[in-house]
N, C-alpha and C. Protein backbone atom coordinates (compact mmCIF):
# COMPACT_ATOMS: atom_id res chain seq x y z
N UNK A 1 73.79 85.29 88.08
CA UNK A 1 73.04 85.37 86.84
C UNK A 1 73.80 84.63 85.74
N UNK A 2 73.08 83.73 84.93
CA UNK A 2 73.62 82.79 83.92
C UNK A 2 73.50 83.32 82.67
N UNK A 3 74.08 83.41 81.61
CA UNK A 3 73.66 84.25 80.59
C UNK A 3 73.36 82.90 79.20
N UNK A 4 72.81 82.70 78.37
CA UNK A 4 72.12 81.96 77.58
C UNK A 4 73.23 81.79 76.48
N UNK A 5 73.07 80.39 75.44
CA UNK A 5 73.92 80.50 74.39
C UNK A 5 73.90 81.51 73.55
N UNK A 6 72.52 81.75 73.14
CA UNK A 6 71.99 82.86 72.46
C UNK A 6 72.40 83.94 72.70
N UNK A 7 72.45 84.47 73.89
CA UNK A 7 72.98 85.55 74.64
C UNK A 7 74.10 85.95 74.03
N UNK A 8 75.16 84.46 74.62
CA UNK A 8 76.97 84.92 74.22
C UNK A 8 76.92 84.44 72.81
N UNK A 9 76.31 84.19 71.74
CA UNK A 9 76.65 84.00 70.49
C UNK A 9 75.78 85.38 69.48
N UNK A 10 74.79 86.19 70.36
CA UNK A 10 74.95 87.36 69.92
C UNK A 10 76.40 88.51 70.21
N UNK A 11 76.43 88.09 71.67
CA UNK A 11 77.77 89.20 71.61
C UNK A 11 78.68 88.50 70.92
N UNK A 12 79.13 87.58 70.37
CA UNK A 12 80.12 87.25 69.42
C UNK A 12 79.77 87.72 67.93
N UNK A 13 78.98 88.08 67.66
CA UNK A 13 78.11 88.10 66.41
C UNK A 13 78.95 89.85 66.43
N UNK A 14 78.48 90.77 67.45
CA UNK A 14 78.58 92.06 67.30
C UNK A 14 79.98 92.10 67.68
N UNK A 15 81.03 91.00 67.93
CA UNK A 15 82.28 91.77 68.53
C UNK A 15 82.72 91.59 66.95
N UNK A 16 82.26 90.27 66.00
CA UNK A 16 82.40 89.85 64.62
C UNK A 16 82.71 90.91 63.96
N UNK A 17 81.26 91.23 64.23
CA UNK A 17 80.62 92.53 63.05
C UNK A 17 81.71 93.75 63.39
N UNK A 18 82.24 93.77 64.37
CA UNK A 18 82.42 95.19 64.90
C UNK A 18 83.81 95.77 64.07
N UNK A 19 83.56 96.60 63.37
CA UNK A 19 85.32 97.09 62.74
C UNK A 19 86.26 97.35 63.19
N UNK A 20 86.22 98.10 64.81
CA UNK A 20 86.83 98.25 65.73
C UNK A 20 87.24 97.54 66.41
N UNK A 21 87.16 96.09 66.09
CA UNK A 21 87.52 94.67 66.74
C UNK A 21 88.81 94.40 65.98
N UNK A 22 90.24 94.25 66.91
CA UNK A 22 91.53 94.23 67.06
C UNK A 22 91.72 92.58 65.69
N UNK A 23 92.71 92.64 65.40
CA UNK A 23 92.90 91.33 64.52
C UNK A 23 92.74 90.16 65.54
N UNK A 24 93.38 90.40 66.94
CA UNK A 24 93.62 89.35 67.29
C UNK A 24 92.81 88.90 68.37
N UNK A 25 91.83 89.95 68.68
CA UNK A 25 90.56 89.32 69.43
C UNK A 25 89.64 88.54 67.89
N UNK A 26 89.19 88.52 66.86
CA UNK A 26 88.81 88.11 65.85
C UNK A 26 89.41 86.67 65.25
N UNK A 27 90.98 86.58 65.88
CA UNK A 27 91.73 85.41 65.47
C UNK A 27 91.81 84.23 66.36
N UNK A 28 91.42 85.02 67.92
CA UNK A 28 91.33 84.50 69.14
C UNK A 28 89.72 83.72 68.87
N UNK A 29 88.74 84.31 68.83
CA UNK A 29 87.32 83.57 68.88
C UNK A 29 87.35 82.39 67.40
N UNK A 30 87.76 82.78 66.38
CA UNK A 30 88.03 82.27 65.53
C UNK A 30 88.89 80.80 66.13
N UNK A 31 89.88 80.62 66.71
CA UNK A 31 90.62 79.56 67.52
C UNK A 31 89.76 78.54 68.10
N UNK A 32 88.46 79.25 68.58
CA UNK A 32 88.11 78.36 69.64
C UNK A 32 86.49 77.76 68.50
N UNK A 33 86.40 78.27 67.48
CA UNK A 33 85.40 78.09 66.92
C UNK A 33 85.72 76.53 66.18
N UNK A 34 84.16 75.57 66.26
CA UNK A 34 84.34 74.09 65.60
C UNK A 34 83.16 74.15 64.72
N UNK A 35 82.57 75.40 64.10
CA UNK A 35 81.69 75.02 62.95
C UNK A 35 81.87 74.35 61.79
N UNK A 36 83.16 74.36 61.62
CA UNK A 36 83.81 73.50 60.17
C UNK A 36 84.10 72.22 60.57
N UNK A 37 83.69 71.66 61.73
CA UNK A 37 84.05 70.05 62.34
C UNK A 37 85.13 70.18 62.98
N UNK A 38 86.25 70.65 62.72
CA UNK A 38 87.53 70.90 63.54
C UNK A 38 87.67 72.42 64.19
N UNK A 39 88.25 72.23 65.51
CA UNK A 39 87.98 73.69 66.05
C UNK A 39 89.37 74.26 65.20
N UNK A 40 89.25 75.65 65.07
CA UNK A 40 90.06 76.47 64.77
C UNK A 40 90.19 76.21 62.88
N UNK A 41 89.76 75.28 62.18
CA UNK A 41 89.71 75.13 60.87
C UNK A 41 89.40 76.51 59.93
N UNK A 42 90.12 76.58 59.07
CA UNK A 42 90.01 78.16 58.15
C UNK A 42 89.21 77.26 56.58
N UNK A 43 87.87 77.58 56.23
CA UNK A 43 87.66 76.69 55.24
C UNK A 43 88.31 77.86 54.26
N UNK A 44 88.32 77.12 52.66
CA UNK A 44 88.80 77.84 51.57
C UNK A 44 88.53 79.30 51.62
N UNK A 45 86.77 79.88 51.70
CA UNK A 45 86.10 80.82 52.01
C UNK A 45 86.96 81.71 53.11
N UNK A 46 88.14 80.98 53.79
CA UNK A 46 88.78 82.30 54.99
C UNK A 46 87.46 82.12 56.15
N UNK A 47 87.98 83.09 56.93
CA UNK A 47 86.61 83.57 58.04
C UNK A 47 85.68 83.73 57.73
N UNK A 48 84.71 82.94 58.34
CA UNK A 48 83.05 83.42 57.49
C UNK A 48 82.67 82.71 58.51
N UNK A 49 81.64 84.32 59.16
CA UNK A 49 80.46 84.28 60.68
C UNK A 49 80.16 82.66 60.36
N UNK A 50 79.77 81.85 59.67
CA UNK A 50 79.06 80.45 59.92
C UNK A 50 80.21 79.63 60.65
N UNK A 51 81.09 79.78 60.46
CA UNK A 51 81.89 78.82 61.34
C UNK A 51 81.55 79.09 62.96
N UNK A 52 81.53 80.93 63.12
CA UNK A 52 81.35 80.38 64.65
C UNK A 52 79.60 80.43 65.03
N UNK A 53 78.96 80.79 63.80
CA UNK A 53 77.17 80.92 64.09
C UNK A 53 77.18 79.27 64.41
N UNK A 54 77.78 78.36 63.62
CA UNK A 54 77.09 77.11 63.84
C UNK A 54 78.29 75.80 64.79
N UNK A 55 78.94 76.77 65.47
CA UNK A 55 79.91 75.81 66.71
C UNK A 55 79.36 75.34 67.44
N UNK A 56 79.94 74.58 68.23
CA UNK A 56 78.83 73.78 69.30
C UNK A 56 78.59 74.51 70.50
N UNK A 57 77.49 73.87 71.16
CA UNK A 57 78.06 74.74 72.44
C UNK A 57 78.93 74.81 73.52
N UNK A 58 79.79 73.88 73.60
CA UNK A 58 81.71 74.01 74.27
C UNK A 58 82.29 75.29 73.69
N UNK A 59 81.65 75.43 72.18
CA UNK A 59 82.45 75.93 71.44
C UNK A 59 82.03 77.36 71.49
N UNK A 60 81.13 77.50 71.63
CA UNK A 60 80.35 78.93 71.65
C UNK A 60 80.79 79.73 73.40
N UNK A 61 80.83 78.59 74.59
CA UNK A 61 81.32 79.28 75.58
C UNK A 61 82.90 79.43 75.67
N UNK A 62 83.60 78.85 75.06
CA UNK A 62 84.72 78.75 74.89
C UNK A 62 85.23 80.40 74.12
N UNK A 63 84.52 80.54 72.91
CA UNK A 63 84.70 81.98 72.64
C UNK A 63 84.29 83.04 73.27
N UNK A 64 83.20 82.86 74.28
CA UNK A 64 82.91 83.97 75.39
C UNK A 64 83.14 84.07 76.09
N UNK A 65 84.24 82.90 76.68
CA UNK A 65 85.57 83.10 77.86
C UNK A 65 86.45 84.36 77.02
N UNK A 66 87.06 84.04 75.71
CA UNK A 66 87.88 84.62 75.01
C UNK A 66 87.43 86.30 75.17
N UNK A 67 86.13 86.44 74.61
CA UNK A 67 85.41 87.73 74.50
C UNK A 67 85.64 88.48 75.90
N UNK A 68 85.12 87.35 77.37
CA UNK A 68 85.12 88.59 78.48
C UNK A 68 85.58 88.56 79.27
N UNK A 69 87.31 88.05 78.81
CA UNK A 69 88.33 87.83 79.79
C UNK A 69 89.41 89.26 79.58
């Protein structure tokens, strides 16, 4: 069974959201994220969900290796 981008960029969305999410699983998906043009880039704004809502998709499975390893 193959699971969809959509799929793994909702569960990134809720591991995001989640308060109970460790600094460094959050710093880890954050790493692999290229919404700012460069992967792992921190814009002025700090962390903000659009960097990894709008990564590519290398970039989006790349953080759902991170998530369900």
């Amino acid at each position: 069974m193959s699971i969809s981008l959509d799929e793994m960029l909702k569960a990134i969305h809720e591991a995001w959201m989640d308060v109970n999410a460790s600094n460094e699983t959050l710093v880890a998906l954050w790493a692999e994220s290229d919404g700012y043009g460069e992967q792992g880039y921190v814009p002025e704004q700090g962390y903000d969900w659009s960097g990894n809502r709008d990564s590519t998709p290398d970039a989006i499975r790349a953080m759902w290796r991170v998530l369900t390893k």
